[in-house]
N, C-alpha and C. Protein backbone atom coordinates (compact mmCIF):
# COMPACT_ATOMS: atom_id res chain seq x y z
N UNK A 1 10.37 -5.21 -9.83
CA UNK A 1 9.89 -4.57 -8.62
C UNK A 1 10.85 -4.90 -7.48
N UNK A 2 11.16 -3.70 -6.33
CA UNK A 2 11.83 -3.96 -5.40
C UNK A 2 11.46 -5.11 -4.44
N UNK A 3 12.40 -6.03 -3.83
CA UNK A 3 11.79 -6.75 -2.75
C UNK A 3 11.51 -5.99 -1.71
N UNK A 4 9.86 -5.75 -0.92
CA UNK A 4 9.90 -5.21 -0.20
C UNK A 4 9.81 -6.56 0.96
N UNK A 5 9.16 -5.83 2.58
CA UNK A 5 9.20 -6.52 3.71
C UNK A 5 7.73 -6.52 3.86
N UNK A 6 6.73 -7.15 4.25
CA UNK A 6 5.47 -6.54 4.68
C UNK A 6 5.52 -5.94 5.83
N UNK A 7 4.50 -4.76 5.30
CA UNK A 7 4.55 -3.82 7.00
C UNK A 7 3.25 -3.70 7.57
N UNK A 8 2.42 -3.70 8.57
CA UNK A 8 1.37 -3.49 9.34
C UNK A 8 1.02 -1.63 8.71
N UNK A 9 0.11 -1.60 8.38
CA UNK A 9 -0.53 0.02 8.38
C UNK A 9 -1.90 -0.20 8.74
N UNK A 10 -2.04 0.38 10.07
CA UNK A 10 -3.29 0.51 11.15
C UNK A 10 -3.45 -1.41 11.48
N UNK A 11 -4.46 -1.44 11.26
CA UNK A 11 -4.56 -3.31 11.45
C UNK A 11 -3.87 -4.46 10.28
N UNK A 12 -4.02 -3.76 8.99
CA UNK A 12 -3.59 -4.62 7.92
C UNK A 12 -2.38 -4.53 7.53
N UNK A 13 -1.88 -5.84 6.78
CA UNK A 13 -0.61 -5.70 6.38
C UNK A 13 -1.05 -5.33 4.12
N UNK A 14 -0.85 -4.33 4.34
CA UNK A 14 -0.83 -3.60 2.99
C UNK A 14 0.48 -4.42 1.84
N UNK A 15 -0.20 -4.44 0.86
CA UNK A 15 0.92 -4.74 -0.02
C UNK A 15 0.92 -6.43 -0.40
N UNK A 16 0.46 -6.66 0.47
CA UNK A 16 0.78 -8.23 0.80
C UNK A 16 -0.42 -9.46 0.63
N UNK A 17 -0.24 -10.50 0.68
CA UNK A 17 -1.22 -11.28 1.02
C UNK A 17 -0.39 -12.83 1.54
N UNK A 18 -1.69 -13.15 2.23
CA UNK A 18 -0.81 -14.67 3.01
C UNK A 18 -1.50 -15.53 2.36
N UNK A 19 -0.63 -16.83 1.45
CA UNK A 19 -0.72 -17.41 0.76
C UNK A 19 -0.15 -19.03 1.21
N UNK A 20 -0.76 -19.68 1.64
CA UNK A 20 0.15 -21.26 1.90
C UNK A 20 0.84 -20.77 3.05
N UNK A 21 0.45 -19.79 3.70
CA UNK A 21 1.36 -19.24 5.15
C UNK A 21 2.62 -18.57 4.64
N UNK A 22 2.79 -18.19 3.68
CA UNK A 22 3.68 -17.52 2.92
C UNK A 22 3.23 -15.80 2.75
N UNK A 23 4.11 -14.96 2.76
CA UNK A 23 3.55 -13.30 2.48
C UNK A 23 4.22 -13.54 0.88
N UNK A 24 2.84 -13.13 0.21
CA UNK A 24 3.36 -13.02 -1.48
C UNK A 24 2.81 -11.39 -1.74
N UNK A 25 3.64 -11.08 -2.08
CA UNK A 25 3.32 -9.35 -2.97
C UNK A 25 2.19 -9.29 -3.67
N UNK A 26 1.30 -8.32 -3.31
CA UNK A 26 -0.22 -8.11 -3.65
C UNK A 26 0.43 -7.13 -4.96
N UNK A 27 0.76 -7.70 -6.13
CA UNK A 27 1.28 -6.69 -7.39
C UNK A 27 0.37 -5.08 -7.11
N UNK A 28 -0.98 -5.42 -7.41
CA UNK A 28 -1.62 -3.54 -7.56
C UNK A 28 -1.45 -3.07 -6.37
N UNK A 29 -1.58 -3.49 -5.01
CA UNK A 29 -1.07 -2.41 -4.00
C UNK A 29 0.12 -2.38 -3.73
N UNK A 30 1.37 -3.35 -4.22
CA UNK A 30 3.27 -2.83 -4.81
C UNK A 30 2.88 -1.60 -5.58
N UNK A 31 1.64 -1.42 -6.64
CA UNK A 31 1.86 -0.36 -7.49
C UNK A 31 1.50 0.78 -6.97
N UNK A 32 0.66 1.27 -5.99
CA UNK A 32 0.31 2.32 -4.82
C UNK A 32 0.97 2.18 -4.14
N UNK A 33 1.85 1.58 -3.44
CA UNK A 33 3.00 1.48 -2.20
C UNK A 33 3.72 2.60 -3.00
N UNK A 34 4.10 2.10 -4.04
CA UNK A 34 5.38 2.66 -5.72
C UNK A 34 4.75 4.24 -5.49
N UNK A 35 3.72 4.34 -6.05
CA UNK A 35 2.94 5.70 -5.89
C UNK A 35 3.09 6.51 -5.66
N UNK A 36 2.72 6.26 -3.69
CA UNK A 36 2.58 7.08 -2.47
C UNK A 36 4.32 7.17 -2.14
N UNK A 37 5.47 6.29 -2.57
CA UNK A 37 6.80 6.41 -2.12
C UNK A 37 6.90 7.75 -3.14
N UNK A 38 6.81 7.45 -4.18
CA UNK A 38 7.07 8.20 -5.33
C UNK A 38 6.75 10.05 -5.13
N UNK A 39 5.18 10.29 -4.71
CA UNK A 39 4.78 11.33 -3.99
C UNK A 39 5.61 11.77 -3.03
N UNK A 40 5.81 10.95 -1.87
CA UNK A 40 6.57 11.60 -0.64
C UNK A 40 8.32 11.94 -0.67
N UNK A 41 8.36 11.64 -1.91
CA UNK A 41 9.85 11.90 -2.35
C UNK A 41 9.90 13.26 -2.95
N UNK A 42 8.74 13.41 -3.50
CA UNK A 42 8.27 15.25 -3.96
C UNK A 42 8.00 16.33 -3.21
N UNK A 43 7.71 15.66 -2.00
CA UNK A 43 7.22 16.60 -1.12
C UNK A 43 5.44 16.36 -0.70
N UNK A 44 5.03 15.79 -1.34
CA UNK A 44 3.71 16.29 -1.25
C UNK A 44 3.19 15.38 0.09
N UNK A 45 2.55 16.10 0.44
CA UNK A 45 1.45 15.71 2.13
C UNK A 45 0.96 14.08 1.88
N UNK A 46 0.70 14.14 3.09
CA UNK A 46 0.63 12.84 3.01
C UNK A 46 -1.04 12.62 3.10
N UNK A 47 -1.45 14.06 3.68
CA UNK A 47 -2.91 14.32 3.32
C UNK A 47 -3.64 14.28 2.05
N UNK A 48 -2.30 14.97 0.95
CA UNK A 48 -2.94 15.34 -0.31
C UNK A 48 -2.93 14.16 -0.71
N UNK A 49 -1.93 13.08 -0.92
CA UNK A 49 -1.81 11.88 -0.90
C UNK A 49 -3.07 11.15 -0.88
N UNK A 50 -3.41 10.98 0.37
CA UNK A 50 -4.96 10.61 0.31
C UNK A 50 -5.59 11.17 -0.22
N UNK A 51 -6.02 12.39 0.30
CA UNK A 51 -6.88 12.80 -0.80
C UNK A 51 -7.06 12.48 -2.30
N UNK A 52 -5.87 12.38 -2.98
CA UNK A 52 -5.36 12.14 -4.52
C UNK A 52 -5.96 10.49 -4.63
N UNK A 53 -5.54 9.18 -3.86
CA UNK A 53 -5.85 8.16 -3.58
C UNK A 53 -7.75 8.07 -3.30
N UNK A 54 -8.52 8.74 -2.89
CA UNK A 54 -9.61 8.78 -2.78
C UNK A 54 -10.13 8.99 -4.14
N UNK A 55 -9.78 9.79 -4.59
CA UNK A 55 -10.36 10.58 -5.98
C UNK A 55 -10.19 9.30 -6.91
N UNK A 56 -9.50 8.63 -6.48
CA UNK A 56 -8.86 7.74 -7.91
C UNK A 56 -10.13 5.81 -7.19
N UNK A 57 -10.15 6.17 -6.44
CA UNK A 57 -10.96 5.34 -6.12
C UNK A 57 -10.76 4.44 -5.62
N UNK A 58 -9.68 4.80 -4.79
CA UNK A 58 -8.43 3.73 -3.83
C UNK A 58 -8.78 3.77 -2.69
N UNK A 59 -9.23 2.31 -1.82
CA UNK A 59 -9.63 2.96 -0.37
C UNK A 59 -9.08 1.89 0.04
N UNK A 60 -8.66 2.67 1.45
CA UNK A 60 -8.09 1.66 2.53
C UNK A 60 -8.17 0.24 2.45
N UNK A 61 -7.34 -0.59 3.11
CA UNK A 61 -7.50 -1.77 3.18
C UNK A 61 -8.38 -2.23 5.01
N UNK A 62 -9.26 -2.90 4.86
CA UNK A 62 -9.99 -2.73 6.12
C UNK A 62 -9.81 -4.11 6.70
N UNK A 63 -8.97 -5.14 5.97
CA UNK A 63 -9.27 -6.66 6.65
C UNK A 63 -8.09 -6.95 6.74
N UNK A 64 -7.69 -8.05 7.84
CA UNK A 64 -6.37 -8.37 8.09
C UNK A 64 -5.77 -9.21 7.15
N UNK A 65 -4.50 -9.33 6.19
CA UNK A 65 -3.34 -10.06 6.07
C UNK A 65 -4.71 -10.31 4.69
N UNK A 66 -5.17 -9.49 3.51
CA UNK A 66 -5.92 -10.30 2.82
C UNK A 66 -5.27 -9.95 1.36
């Protein structure tokens, strides 16, 4: 898997988790980060995106840095 950076999306930092005060890669949301990059390289909306992410039973992350 690529090294990513953690990034803030709305309040949370997605992807990630803080560990010993450390950011360690949340592996299954690296694999939806992978996903949604993967999609927007096709073209597809970023609406349908969600939408597609809902259906599958993927929902937002609502709490900070977890």
């Amino acid at each position: 898997m690529t090294k990513r950076k953690p990034i803030k999306i709305g309040n949370c930092t997605y992807g990630w988790r803080m560990e010993n005060g450390e950011w360690i890669e949340h592996e299954g949301e690296q694999r939806i980060i992978s996903r949604i990059e993967k999609l927007r390289a096709e073209g597809i909306s970023i609406k349908v995106i969600k939408d597609f992410l809902e259906t599958k039973g993927i929902k937002r992350k609502e709490k900070k840095n977890d």
